[in-house]
PDB file of N, CA and C in Angstrom:
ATOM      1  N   UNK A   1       0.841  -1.171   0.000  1.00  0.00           N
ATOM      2  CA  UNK A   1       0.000   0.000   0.000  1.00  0.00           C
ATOM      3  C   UNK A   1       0.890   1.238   0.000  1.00  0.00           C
ATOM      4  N   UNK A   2       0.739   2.494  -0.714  1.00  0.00           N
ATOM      5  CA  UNK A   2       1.557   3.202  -1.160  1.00  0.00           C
ATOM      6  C   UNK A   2       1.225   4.246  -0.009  1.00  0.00           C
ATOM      7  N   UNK A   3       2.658   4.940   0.940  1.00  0.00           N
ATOM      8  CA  UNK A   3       1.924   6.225   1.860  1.00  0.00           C
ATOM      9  C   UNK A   3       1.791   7.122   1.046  1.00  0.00           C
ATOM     10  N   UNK A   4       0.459   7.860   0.916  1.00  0.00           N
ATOM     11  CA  UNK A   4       0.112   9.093   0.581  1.00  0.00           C
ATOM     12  C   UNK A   4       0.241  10.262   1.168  1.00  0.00           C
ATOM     13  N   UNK A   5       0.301   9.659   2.462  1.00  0.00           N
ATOM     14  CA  UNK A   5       0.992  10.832   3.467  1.00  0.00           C
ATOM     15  C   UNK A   5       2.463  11.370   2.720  1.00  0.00           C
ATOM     16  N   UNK A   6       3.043  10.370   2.884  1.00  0.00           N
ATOM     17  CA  UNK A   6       4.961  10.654   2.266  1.00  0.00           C
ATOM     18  C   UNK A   6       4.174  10.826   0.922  1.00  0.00           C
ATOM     19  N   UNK A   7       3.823  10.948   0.343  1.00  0.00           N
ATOM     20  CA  UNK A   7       4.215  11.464  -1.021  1.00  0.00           C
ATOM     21  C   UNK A   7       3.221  12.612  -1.431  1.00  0.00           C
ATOM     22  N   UNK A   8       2.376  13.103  -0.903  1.00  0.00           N
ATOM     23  CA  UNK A   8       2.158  14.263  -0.210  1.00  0.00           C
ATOM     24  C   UNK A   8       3.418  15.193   0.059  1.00  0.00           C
ATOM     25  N   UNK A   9       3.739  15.054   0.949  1.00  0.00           N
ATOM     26  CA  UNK A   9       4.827  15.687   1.818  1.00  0.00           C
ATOM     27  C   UNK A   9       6.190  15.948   0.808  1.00  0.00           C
ATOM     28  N   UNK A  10       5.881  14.795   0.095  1.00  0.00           N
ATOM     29  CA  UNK A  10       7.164  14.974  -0.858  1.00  0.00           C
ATOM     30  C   UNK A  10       7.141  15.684  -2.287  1.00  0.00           C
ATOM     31  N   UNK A  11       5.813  15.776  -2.897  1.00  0.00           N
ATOM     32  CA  UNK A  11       5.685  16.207  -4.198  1.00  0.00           C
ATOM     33  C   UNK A  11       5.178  18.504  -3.501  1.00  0.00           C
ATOM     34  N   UNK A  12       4.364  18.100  -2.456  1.00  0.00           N
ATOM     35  CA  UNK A  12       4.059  19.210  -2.083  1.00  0.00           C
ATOM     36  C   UNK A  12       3.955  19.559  -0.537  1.00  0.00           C
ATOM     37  N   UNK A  13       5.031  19.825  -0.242  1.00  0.00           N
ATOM     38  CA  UNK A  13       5.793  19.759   1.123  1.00  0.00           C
ATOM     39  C   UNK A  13       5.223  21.159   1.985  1.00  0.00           C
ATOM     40  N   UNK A  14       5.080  22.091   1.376  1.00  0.00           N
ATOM     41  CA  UNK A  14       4.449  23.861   1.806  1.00  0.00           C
ATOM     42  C   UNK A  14       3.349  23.862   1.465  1.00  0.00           C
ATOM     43  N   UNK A  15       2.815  22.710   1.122  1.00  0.00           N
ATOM     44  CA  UNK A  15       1.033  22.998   1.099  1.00  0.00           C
ATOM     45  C   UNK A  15       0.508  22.276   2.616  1.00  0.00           C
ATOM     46  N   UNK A  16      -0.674  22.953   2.886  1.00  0.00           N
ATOM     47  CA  UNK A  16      -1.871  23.580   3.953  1.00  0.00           C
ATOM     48  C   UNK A  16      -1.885  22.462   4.124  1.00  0.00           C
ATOM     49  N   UNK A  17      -2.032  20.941   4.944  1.00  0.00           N
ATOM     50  CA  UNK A  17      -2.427  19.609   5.239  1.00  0.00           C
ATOM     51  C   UNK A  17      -3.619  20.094   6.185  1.00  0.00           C
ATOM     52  N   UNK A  18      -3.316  20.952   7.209  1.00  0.00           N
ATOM     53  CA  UNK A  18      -4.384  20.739   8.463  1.00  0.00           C
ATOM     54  C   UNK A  18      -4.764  22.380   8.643  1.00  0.00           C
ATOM     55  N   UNK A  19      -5.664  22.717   8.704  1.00  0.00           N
ATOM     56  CA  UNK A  19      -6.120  24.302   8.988  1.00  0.00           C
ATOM     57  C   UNK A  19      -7.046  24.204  10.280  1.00  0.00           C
ATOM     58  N   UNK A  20      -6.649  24.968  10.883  1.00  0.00           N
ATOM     59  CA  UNK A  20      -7.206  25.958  11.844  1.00  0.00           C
ATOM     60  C   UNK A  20      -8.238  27.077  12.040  1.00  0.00           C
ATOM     61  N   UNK A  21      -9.240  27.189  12.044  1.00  0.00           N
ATOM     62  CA  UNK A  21      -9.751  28.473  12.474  1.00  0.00           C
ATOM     63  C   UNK A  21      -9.873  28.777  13.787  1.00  0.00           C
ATOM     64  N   UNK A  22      -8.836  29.408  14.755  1.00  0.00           N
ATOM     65  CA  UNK A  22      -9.038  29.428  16.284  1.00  0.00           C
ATOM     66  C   UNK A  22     -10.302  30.695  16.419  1.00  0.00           C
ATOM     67  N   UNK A  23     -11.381  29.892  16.754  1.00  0.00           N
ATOM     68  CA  UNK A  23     -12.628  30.635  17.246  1.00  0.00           C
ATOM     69  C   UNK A  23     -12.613  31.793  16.497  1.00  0.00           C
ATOM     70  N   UNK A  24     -12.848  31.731  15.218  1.00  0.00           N
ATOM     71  CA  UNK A  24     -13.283  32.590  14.200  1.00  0.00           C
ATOM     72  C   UNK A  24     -12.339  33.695  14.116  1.00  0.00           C
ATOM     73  N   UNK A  25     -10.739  33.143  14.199  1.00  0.00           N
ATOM     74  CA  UNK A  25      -9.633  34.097  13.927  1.00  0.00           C
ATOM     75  C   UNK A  25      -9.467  34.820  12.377  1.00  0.00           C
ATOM     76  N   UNK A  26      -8.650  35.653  12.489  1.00  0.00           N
ATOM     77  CA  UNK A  26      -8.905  36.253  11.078  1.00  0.00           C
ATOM     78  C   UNK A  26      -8.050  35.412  10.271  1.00  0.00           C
ATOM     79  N   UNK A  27      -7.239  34.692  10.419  1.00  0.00           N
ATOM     80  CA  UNK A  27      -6.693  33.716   9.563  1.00  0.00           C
ATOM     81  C   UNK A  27      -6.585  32.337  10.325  1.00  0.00           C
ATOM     82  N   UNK A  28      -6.500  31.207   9.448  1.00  0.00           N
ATOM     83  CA  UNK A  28      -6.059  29.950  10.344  1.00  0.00           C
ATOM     84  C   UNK A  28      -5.199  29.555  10.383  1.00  0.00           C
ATOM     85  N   UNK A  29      -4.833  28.985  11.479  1.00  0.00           N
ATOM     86  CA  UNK A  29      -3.022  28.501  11.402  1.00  0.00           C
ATOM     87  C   UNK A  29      -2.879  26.985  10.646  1.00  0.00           C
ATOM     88  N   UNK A  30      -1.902  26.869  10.414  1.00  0.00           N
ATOM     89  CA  UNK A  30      -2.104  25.814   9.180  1.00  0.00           C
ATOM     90  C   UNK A  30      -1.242  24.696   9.793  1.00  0.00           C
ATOM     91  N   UNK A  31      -1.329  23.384   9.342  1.00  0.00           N
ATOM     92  CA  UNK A  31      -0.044  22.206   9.258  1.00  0.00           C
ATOM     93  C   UNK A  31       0.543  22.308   7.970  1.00  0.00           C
ATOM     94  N   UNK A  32       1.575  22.147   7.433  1.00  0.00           N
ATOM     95  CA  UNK A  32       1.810  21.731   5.889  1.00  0.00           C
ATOM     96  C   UNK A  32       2.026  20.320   5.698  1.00  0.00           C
ATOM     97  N   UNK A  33       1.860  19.439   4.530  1.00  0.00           N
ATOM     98  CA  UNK A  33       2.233  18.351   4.499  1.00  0.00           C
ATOM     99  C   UNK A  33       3.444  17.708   4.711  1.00  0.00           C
ATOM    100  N   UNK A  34       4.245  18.642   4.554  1.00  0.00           N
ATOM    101  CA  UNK A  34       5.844  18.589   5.232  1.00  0.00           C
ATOM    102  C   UNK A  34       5.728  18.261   6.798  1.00  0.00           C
ATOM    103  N   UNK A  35       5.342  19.201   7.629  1.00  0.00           N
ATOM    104  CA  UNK A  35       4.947  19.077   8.851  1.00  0.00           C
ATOM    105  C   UNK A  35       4.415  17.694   9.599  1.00  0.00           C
ATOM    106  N   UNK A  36       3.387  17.782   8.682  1.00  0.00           N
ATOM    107  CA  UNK A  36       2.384  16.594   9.216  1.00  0.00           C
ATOM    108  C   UNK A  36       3.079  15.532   9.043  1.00  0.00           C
ATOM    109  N   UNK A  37       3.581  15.273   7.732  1.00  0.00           N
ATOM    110  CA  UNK A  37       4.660  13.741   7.589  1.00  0.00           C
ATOM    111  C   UNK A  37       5.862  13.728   8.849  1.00  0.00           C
ATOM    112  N   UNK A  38       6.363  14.732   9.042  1.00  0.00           N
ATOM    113  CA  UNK A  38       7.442  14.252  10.318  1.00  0.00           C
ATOM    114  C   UNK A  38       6.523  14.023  11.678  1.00  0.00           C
ATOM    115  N   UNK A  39       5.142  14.453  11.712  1.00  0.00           N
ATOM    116  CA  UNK A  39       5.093  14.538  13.092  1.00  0.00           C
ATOM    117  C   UNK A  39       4.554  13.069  13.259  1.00  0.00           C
ATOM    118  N   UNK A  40       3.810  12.747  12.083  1.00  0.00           N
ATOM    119  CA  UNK A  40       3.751  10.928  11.715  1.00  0.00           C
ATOM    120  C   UNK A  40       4.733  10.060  11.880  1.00  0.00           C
ATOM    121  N   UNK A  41       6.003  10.396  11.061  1.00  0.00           N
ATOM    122  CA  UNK A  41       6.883   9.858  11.454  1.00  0.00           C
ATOM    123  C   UNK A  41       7.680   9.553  12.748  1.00  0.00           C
ATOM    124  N   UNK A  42       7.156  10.916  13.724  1.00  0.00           N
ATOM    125  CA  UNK A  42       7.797  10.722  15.173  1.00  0.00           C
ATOM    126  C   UNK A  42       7.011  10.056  15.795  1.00  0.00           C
ATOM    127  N   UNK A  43       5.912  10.393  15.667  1.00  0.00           N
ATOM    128  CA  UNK A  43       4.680   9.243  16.520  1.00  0.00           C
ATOM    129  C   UNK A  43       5.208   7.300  16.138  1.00  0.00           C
ATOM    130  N   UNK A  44       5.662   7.303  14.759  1.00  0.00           N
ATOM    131  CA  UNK A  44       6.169   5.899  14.667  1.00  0.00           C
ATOM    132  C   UNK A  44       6.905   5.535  14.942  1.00  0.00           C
ATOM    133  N   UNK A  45       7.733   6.154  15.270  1.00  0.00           N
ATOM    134  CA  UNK A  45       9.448   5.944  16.082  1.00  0.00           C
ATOM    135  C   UNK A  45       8.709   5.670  17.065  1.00  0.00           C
ATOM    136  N   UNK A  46       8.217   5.973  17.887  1.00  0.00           N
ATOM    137  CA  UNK A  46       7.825   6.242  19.183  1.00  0.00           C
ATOM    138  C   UNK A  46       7.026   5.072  19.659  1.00  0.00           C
ATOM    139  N   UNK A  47       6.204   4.917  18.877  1.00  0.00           N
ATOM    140  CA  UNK A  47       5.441   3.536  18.979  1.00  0.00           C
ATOM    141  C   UNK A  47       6.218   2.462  18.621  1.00  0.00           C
ATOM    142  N   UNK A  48       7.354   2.344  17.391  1.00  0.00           N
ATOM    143  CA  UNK A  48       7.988   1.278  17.520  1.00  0.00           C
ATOM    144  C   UNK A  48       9.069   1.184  18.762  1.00  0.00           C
ATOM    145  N   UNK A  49       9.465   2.388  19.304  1.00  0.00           N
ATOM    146  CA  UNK A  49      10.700   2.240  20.342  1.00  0.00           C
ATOM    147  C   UNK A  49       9.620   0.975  21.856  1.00  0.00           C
ATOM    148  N   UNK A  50       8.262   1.677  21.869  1.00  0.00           N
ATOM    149  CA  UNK A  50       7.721   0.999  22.926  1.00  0.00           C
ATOM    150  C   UNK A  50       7.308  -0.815  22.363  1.00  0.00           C
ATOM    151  N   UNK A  51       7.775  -1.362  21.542  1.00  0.00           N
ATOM    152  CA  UNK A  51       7.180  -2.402  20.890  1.00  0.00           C
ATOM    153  C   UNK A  51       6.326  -2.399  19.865  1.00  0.00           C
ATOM    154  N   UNK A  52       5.657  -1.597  19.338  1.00  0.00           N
ATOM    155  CA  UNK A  52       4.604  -1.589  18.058  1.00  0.00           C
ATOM    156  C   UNK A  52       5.382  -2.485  16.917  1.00  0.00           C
ATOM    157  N   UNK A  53       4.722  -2.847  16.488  1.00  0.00           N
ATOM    158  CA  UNK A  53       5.650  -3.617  14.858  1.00  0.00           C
ATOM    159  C   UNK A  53       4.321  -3.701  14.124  1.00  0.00           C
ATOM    160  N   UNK A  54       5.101  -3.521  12.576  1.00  0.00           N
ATOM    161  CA  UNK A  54       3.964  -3.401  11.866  1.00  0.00           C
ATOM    162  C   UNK A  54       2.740  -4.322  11.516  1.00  0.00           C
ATOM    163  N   UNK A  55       1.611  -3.597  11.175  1.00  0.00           N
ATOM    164  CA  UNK A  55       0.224  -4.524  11.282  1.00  0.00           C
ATOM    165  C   UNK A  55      -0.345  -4.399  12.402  1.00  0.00           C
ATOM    166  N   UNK A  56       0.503  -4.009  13.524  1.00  0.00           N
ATOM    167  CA  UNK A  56      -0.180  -3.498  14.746  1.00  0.00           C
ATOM    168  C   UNK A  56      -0.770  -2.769  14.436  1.00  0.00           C
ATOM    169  N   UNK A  57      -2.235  -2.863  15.336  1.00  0.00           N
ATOM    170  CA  UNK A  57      -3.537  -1.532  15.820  1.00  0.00           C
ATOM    171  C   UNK A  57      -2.750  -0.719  16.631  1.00  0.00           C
ATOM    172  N   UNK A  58      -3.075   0.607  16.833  1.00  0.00           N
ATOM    173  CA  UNK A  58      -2.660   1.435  17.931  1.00  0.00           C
ATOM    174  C   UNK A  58      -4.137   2.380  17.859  1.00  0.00           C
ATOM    175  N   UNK A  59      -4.643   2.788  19.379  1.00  0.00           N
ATOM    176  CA  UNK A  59      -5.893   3.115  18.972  1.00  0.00           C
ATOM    177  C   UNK A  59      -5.647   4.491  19.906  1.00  0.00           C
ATOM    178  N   UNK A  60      -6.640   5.853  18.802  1.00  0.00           N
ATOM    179  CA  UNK A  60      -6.783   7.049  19.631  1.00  0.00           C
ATOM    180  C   UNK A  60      -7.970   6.846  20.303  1.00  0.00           C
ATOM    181  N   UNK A  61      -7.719   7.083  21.963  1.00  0.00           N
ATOM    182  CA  UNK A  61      -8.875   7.116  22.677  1.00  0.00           C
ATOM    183  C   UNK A  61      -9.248   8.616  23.170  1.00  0.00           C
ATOM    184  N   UNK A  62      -9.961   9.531  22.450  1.00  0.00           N
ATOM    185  CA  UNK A  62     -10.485  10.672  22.691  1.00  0.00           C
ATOM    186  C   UNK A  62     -11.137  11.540  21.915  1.00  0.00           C
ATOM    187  N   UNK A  63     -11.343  12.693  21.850  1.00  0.00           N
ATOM    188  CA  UNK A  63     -11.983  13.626  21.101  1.00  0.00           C
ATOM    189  C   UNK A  63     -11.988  13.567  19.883  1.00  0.00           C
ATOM    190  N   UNK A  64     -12.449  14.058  18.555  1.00  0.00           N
ATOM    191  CA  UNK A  64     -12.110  13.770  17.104  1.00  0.00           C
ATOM    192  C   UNK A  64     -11.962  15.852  17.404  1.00  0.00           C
ATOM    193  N   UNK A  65     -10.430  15.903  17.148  1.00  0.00           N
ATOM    194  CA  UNK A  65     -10.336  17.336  17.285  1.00  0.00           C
ATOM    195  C   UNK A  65      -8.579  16.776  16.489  1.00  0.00           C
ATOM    196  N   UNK A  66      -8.106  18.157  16.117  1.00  0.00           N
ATOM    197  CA  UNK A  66      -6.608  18.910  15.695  1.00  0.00           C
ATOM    198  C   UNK A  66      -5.849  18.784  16.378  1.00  0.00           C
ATOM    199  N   UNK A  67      -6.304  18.556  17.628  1.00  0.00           N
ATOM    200  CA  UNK A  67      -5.308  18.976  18.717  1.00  0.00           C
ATOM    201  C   UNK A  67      -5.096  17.605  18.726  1.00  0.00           C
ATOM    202  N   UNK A  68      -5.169  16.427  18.612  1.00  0.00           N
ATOM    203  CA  UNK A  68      -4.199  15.221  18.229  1.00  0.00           C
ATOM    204  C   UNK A  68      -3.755  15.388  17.126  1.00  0.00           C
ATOM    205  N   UNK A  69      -3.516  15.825  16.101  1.00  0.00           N
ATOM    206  CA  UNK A  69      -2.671  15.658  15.384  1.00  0.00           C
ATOM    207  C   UNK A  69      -0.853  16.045  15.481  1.00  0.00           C
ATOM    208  N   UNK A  70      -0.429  16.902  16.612  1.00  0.00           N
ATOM    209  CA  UNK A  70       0.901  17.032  16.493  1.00  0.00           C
ATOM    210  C   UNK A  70       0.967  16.092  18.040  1.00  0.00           C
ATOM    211  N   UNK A  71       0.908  15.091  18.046  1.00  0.00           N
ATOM    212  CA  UNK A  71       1.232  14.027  18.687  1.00  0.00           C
ATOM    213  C   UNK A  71       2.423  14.741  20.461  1.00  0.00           C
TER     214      UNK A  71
END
């Protein structure tokens, strides 16, 4: 299965992945796909340093919000 994340990140690295509007700010703060791929990538280090190996589940238990995404 091909990551789309990484190749995202790689064909268009300064584009917008995750936007923000903090409570109807005049602009939103953004992730770029650059961004978002390393912070993926650290979350997998991280999970493999504790034992994860691939095909493993790892499950988010909480809110469906932004604020999980920079791990």
């Amino acid at each position: 299965m091909p990551d789309i994340l990484a190749m995202h990140a790689e064909s268009r690295a300064d584009t917008p992945a995750v936007l923000v509007d903090p409570a109807g700010g005049a602009l939103p703060s953004a992730t770029t796909f650059g961004q978002l791929n390393a912070l993926v990538n650290r979350a997998a280090h991280a999970f493999a340093a504790l034992g994860a190996q691939p095909g493993d589940r790892i499950v988010w238990w909480g809110y469906n919000s932004v604020d999980a995404v920079p791990l």
